[in-house]
PDB file of N, CA and C in Angstrom:
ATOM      1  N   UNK A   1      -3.440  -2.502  20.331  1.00  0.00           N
ATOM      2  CA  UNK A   1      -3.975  -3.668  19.604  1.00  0.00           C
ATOM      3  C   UNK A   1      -5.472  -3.831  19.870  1.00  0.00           C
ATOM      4  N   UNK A   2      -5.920  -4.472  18.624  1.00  0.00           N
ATOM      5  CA  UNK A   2      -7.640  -4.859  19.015  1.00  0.00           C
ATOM      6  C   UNK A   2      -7.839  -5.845  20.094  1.00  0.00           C
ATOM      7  N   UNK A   3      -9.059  -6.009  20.421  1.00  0.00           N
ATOM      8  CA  UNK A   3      -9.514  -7.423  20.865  1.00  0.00           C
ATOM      9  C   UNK A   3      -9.771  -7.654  19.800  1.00  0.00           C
ATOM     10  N   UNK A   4     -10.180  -9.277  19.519  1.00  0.00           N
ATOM     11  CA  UNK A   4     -10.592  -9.804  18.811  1.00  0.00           C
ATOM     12  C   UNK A   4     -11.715 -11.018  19.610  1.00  0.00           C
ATOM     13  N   UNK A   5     -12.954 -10.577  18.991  1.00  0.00           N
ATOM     14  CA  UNK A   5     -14.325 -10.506  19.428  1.00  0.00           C
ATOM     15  C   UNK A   5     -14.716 -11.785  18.541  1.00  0.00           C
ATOM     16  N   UNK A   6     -14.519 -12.434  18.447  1.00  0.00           N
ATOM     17  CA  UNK A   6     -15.184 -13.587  16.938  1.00  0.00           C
ATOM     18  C   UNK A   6     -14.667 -12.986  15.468  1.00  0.00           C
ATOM     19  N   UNK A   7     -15.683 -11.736  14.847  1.00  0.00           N
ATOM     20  CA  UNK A   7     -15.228 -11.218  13.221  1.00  0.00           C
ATOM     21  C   UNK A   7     -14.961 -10.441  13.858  1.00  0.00           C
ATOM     22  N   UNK A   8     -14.116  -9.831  12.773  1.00  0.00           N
ATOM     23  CA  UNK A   8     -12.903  -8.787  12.677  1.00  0.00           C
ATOM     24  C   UNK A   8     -13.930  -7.652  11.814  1.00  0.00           C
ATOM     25  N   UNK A   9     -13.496  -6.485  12.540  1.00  0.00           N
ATOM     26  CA  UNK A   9     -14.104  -5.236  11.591  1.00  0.00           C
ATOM     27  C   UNK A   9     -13.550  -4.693  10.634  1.00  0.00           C
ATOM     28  N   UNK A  10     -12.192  -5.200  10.744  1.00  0.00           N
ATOM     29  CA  UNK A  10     -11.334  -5.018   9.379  1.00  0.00           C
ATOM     30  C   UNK A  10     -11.414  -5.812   8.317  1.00  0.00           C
ATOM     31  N   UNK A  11     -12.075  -7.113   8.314  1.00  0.00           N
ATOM     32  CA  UNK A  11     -11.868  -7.985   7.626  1.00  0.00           C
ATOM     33  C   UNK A  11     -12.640  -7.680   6.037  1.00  0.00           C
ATOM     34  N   UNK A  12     -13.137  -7.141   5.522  1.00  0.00           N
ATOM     35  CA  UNK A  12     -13.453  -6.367   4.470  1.00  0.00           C
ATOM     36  C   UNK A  12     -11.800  -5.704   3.430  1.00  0.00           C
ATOM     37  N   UNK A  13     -11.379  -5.052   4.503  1.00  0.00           N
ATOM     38  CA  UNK A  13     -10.012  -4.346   4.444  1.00  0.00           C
ATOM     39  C   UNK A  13      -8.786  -5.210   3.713  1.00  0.00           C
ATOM     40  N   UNK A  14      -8.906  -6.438   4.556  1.00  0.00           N
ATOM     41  CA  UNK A  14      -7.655  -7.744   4.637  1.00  0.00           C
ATOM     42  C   UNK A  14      -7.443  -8.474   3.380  1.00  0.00           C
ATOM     43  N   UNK A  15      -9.438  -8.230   2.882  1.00  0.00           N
ATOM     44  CA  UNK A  15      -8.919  -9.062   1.032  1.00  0.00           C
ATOM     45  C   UNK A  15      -8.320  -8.174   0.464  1.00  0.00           C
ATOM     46  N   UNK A  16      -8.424  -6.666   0.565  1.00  0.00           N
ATOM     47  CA  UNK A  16      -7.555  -5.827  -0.590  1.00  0.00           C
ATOM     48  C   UNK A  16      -6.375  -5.349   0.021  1.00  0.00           C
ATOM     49  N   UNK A  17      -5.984  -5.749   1.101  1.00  0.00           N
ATOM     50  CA  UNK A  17      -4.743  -5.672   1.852  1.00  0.00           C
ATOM     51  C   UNK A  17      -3.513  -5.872   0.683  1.00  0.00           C
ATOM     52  N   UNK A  18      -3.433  -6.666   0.050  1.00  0.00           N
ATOM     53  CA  UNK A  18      -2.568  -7.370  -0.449  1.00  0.00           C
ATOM     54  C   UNK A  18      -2.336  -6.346  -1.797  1.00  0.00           C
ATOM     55  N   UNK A  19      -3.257  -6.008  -2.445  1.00  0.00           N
ATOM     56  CA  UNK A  19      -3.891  -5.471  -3.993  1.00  0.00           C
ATOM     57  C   UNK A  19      -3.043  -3.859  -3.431  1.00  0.00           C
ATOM     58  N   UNK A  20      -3.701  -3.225  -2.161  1.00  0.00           N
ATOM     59  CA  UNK A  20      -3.090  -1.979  -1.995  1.00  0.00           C
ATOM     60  C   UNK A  20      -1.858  -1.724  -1.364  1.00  0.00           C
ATOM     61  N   UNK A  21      -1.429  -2.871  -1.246  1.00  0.00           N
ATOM     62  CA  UNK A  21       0.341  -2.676  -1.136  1.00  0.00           C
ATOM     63  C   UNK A  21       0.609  -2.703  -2.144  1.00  0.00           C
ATOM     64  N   UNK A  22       0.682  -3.575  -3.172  1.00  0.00           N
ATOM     65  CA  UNK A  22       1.046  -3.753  -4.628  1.00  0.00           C
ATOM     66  C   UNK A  22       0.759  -2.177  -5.463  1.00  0.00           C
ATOM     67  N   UNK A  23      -0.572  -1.535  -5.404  1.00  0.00           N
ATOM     68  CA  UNK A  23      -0.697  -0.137  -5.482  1.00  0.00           C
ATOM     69  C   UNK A  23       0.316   0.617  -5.015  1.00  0.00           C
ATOM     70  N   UNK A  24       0.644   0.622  -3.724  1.00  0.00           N
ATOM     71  CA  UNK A  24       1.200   1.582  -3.017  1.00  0.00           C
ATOM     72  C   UNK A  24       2.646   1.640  -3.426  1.00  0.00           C
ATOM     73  N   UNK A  25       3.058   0.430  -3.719  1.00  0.00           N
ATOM     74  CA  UNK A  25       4.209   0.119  -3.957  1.00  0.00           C
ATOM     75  C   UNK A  25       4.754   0.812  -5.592  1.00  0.00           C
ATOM     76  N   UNK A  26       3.438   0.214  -6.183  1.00  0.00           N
ATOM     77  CA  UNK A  26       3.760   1.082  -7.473  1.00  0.00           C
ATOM     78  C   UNK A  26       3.742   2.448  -7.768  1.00  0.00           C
ATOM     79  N   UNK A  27       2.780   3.259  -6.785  1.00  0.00           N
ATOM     80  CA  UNK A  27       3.328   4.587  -6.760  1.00  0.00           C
ATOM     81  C   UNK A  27       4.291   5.480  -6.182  1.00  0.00           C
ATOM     82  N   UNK A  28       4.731   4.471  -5.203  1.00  0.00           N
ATOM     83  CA  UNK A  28       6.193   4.948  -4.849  1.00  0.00           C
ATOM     84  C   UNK A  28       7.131   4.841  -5.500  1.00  0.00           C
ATOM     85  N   UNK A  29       7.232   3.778  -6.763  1.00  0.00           N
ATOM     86  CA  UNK A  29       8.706   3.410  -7.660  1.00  0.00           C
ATOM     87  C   UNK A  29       8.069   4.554  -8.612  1.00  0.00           C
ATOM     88  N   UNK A  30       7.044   5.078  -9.004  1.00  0.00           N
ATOM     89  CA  UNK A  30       6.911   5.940 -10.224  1.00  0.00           C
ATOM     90  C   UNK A  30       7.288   7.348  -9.663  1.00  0.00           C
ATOM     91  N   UNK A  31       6.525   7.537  -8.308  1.00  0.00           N
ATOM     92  CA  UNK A  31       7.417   8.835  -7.662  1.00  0.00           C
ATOM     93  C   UNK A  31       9.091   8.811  -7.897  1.00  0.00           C
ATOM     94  N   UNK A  32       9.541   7.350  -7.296  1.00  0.00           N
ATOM     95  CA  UNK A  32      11.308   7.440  -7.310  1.00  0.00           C
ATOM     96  C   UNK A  32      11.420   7.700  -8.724  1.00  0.00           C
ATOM     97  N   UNK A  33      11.226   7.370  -9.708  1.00  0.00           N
ATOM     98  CA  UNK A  33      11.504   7.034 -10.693  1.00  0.00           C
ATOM     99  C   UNK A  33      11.341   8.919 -11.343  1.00  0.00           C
ATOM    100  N   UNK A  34      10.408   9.378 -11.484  1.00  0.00           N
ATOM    101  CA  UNK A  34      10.183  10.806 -11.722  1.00  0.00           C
ATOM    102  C   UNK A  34      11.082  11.733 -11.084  1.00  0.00           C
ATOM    103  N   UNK A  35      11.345  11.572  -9.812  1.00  0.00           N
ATOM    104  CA  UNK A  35      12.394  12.217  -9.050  1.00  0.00           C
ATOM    105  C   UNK A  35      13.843  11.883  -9.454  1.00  0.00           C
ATOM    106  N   UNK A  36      14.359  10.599  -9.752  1.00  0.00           N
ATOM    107  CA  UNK A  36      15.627  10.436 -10.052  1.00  0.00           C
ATOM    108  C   UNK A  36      16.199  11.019 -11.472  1.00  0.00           C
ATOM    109  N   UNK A  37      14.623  10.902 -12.478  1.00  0.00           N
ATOM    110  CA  UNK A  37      14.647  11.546 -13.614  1.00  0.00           C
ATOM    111  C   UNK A  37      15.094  13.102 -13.739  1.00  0.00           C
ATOM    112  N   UNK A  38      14.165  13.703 -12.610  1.00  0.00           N
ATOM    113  CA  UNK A  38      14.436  14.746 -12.724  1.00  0.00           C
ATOM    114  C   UNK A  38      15.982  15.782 -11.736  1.00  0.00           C
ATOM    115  N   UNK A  39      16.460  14.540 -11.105  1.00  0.00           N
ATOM    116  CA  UNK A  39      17.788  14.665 -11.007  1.00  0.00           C
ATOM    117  C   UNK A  39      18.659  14.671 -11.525  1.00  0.00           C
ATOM    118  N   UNK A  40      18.787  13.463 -12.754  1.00  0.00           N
ATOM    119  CA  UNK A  40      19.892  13.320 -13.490  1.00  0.00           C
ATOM    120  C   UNK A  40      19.590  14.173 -14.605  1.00  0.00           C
ATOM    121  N   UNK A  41      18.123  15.026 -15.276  1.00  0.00           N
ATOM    122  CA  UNK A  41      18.362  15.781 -16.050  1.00  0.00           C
ATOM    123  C   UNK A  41      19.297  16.544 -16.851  1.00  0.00           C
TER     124      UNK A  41
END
């Protein structure tokens, strides 16, 4: 774990924290989604 010193050096990171889960998330259901496709072929 960090210290935490006053600001955070991540804190730049923390506003799009949220935005790149939502990303991440969506390219994992399009991966599942391509893969299951190409299962049930």
């Amino acid at each position: 774990m960090f210290l935490r010193r006053g600001d955070d050096p991540l804190e730049p990171y923390k506003k799009h924290e949220k935005r790149l889960m939502i990303l991440m998330f969506i390219v994992g259901f399009i991966m599942l989604l391509a893969f299951l496709r190409r299962l049930f072929a």
